[in-house]
Protein backbone atom coordinates (compact mmCIF):
# COMPACT_ATOMS: atom_id res chain seq x y z
CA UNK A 1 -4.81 -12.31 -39.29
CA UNK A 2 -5.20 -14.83 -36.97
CA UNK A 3 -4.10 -18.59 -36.99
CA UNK A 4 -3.72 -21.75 -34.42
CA UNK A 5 -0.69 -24.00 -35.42
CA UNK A 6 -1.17 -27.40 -33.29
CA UNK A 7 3.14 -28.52 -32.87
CA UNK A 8 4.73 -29.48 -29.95
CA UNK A 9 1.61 -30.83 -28.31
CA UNK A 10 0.07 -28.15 -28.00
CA UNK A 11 -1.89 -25.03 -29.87
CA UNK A 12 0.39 -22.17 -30.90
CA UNK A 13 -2.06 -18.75 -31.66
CA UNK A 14 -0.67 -15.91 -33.75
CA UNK A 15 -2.77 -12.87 -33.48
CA UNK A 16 -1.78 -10.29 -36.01
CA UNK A 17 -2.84 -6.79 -36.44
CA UNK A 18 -0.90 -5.09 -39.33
CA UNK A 19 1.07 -5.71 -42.85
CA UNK A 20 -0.40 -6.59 -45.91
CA UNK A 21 -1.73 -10.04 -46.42
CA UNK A 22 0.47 -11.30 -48.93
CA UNK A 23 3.57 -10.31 -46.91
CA UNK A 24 1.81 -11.40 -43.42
CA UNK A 25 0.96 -14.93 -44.59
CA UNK A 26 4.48 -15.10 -45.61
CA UNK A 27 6.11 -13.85 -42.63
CA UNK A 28 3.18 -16.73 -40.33
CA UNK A 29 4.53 -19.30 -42.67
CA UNK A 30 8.08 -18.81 -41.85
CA UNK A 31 7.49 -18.72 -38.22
CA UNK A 32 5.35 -21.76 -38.50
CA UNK A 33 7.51 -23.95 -40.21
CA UNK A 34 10.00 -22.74 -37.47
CA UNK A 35 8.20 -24.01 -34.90
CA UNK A 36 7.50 -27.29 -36.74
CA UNK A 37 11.92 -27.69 -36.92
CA UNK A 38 11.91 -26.62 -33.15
CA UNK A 39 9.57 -30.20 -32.47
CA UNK A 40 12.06 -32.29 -35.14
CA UNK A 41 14.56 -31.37 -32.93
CA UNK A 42 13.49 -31.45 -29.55
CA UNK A 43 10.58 -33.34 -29.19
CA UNK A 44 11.72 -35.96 -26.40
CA UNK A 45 8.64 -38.08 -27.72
CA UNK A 46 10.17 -38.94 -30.91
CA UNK A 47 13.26 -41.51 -30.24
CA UNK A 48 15.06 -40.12 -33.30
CA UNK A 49 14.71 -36.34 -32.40
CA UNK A 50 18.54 -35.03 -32.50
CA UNK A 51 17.72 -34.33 -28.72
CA UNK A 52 16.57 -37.99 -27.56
CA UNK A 53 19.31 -39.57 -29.45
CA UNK A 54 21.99 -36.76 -27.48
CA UNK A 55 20.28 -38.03 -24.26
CA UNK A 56 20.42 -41.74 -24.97
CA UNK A 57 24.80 -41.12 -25.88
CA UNK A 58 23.93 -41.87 -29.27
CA UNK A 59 25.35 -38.69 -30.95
CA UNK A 60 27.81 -35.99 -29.86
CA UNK A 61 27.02 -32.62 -29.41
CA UNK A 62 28.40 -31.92 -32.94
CA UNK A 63 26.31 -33.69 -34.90
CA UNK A 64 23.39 -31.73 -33.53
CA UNK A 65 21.85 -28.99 -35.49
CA UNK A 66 23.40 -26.07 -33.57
CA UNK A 67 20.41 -24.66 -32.40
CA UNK A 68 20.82 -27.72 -29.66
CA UNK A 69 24.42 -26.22 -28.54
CA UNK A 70 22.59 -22.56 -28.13
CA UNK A 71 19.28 -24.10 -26.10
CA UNK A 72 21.70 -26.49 -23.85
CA UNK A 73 23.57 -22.99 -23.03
CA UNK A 74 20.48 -21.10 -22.23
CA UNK A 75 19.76 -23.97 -19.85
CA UNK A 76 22.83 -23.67 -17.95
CA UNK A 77 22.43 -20.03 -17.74
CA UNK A 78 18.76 -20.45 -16.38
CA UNK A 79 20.27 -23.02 -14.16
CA UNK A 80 22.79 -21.01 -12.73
CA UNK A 81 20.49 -17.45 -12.27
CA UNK A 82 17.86 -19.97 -10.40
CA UNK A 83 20.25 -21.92 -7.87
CA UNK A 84 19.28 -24.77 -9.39
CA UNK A 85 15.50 -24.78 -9.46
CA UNK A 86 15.20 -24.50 -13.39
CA UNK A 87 17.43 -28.03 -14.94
CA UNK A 88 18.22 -29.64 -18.36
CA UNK A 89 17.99 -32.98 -16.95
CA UNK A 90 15.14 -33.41 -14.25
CA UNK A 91 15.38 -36.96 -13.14
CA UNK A 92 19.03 -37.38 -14.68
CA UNK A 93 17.59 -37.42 -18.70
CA UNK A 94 18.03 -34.50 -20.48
CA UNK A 95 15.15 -33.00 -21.07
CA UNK A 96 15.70 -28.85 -22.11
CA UNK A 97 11.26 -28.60 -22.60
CA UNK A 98 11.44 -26.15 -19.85
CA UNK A 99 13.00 -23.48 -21.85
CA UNK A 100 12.29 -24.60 -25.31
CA UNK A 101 8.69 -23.79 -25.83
CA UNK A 102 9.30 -20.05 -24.65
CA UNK A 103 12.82 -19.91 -26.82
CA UNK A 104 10.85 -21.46 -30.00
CA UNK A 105 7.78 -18.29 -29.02
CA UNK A 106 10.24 -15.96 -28.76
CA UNK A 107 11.95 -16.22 -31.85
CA UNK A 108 8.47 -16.82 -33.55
CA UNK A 109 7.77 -13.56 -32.53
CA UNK A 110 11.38 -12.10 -33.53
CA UNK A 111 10.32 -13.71 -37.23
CA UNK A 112 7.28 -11.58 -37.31
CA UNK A 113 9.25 -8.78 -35.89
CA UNK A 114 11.62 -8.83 -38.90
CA UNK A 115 8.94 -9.05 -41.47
CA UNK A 116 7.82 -5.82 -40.59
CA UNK A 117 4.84 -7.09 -38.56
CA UNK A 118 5.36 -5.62 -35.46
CA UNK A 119 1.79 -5.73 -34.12
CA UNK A 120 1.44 -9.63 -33.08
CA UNK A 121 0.76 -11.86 -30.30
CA UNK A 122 2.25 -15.20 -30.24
CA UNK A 123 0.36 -17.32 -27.47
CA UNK A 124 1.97 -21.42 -27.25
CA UNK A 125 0.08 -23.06 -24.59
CA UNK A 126 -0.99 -20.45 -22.06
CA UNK A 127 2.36 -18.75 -22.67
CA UNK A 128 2.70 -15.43 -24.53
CA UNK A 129 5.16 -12.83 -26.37
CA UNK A 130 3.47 -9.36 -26.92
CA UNK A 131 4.46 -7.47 -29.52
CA UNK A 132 3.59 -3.61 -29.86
CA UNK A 133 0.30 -2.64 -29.23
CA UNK A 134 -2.58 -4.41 -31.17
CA UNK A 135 -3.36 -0.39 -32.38
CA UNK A 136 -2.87 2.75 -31.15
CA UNK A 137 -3.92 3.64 -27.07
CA UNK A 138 -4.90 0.08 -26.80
CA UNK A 139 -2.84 -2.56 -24.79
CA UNK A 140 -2.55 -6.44 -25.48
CA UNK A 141 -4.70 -7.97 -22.16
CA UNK A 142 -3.82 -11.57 -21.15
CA UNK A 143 -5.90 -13.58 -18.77
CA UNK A 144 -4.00 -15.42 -15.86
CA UNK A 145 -5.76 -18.97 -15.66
CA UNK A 146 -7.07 -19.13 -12.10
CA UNK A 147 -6.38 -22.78 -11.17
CA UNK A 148 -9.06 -23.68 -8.53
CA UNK A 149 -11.79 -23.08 -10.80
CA UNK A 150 -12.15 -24.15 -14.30
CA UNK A 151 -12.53 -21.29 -16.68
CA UNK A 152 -11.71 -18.60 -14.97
CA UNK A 153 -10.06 -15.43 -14.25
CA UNK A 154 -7.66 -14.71 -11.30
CA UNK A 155 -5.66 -11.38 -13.12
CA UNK A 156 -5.16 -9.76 -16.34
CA UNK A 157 -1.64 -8.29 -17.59
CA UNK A 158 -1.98 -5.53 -19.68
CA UNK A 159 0.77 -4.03 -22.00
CA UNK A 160 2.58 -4.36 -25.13
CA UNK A 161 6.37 -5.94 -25.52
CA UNK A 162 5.93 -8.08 -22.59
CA UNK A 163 6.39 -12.01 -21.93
CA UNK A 164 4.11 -13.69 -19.77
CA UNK A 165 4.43 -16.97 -18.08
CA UNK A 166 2.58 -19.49 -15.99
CA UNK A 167 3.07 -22.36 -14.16
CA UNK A 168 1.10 -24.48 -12.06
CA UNK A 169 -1.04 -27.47 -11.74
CA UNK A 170 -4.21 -26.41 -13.27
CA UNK A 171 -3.40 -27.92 -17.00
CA UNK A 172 -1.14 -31.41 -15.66
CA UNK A 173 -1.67 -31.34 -11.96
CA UNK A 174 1.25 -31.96 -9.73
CA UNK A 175 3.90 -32.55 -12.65
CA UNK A 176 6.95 -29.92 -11.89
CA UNK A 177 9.37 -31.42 -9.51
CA UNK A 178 11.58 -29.53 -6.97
CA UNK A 179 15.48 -30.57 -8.73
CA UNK A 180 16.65 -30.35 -4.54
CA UNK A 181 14.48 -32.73 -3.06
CA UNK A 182 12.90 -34.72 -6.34
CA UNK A 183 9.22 -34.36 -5.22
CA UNK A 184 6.49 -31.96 -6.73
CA UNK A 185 6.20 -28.75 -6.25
CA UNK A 186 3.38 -27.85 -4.01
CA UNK A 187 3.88 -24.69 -2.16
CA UNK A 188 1.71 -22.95 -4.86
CA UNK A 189 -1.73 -23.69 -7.41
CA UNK A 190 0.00 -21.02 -10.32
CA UNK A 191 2.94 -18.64 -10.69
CA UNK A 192 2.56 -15.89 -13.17
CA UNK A 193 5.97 -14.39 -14.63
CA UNK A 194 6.20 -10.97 -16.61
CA UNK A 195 9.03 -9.60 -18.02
CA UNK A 196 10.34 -8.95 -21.67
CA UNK A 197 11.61 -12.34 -23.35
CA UNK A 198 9.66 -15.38 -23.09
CA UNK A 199 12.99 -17.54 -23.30
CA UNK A 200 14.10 -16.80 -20.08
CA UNK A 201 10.45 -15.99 -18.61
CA UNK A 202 9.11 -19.11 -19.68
CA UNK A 203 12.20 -20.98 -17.73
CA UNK A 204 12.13 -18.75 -14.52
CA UNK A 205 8.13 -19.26 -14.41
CA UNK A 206 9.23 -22.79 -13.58
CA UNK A 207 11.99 -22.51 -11.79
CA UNK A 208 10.21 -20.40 -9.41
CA UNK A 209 7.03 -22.58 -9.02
CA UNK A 210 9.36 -25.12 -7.52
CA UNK A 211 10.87 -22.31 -5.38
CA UNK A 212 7.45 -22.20 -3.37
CA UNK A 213 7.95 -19.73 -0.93
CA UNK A 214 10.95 -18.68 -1.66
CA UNK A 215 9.98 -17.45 -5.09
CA UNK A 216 8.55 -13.99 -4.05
CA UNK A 217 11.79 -12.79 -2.58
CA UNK A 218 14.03 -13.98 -5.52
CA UNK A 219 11.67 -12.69 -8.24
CA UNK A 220 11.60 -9.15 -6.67
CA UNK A 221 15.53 -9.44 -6.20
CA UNK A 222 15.91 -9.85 -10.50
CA UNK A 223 15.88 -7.47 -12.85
CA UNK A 224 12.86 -7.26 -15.16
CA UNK A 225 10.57 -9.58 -13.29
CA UNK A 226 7.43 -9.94 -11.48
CA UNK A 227 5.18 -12.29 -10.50
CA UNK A 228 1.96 -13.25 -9.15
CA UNK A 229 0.87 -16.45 -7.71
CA UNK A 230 -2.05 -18.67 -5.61
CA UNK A 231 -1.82 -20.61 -3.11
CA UNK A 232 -3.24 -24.44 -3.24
CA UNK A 233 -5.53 -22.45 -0.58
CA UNK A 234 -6.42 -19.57 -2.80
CA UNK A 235 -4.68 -17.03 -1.36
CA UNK A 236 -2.36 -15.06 -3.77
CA UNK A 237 0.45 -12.77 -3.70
CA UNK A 238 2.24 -10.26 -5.55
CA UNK A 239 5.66 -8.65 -6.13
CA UNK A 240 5.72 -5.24 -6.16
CA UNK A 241 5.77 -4.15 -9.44
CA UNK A 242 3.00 -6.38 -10.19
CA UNK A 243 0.13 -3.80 -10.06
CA UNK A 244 1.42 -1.07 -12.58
CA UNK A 245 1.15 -4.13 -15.19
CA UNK A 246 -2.91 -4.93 -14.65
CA UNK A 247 -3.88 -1.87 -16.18
């Protein structure tokens, strides 16, 4: 079964290769109305999200739903494991989106998981969590968005039970900001990030991005990572790991 899901401003794809249908457009109806409660919440678009009224002193902490209290600790985890690169509140507003799109994925995925649907893809925005394989011998492939030219390919990651990550200025140009100095980013075009849950992959991808050239070194110094990126020049680089995941 497959489905697109257009939440959070973007297109969520569910690619699902096993379970019955009855129990398999039960299990994508769960996860979808999850991620329609993760935009309610956190959407800093609407002004009466739980999220903008937190960042605008209106409510306490308590009156949030508590998935709020769990994302706002995840954020000052990622914040801590990146020195800073990866932050809540770029520009002084809170603003958690960084993490929140790969948390909401994740968990989509863990929905699916639970249903007994363990061959899936969940895919929000250019950023994925694999499930097993799509069927037996055969990996999931993902195509890394090369960002210099439109519509095509610069890698593929091949594998099953992987989270993969990009960020870059292909999509929104120059739009992720350096927490240290307050300007973009522009050391690099993209940085790809693989490793096993999106939450924290979809948070490092970032925080790493604004890293520049500092990125390589502190992605092959943590556990369960690796990376590849371009240059605004073209040229790209690698950790070392990289390779065994291009199948």
């Amino acid at each position: 079964m497959r489905h697109a899901e257009h939440v959070m401003g973007t297109v969520f794809s569910f690619d699902i290769r096993d379970g019955e249908p009855e129990e398999t457009a039960r299990a994508l109806g769960e996860a979808v109305a999850w991620l329609h409660r993760v935009d309610a919440v956190f959407s800093t678009y609407r002004p009466d999200s739980p999220v903008s009224r937190l960042g605008r002193g209106e409510i306490g902490l308590a009156a949030c739903p508590p998935e709020v209290a769990e994302v706002l600790a995840l954020c000052e985890e990622a914040e801590r494991a990146t020195g800073g690169y990866f932050t809540a509140r770029p520009g002084a507003a809170l603003d958690p989106s960084g993490l929140v799109k790969g948390w909401a994925i994740e968990r989509a995925s863990a929905l699916l998981d639970a249903a007994g649907l363990r061959r899936h893809s969940v895919n929000g925005g250019g950023d994925v969590q694999l499930g097993d394989r799509p069927a037996p011998g055969r990996p999931w492939r993902v195509g890394i968005a090369h960002p210099l030219r439109p519509g095509a390919i610069a890698a593929v990651v091949a594998g099953a039970g992987l989270a993969v990550a990009t960020s870059g200025v292909a999509e929104r140009g120059a739009h992720i900001v350096d927490p240290h100095t307050g300007a973009p980013a522009a050391a690099l075009a993209s940085l790809t990030l693989v490793g096993s849950r999106l939450t924290a992959v979809d948070a490092y991808a970032t925080a790493a991005f604004a890293m520049g050239g500092a990125a390589r070194d502190w992605v092959e110094a943590a556990d369960g990572l690796e990376a590849f990126a371009m240059t605004p020049t073209g040229e790209t680089w690698q950790t070392t790991g990289f390779p065994r995941l291009t199948g």
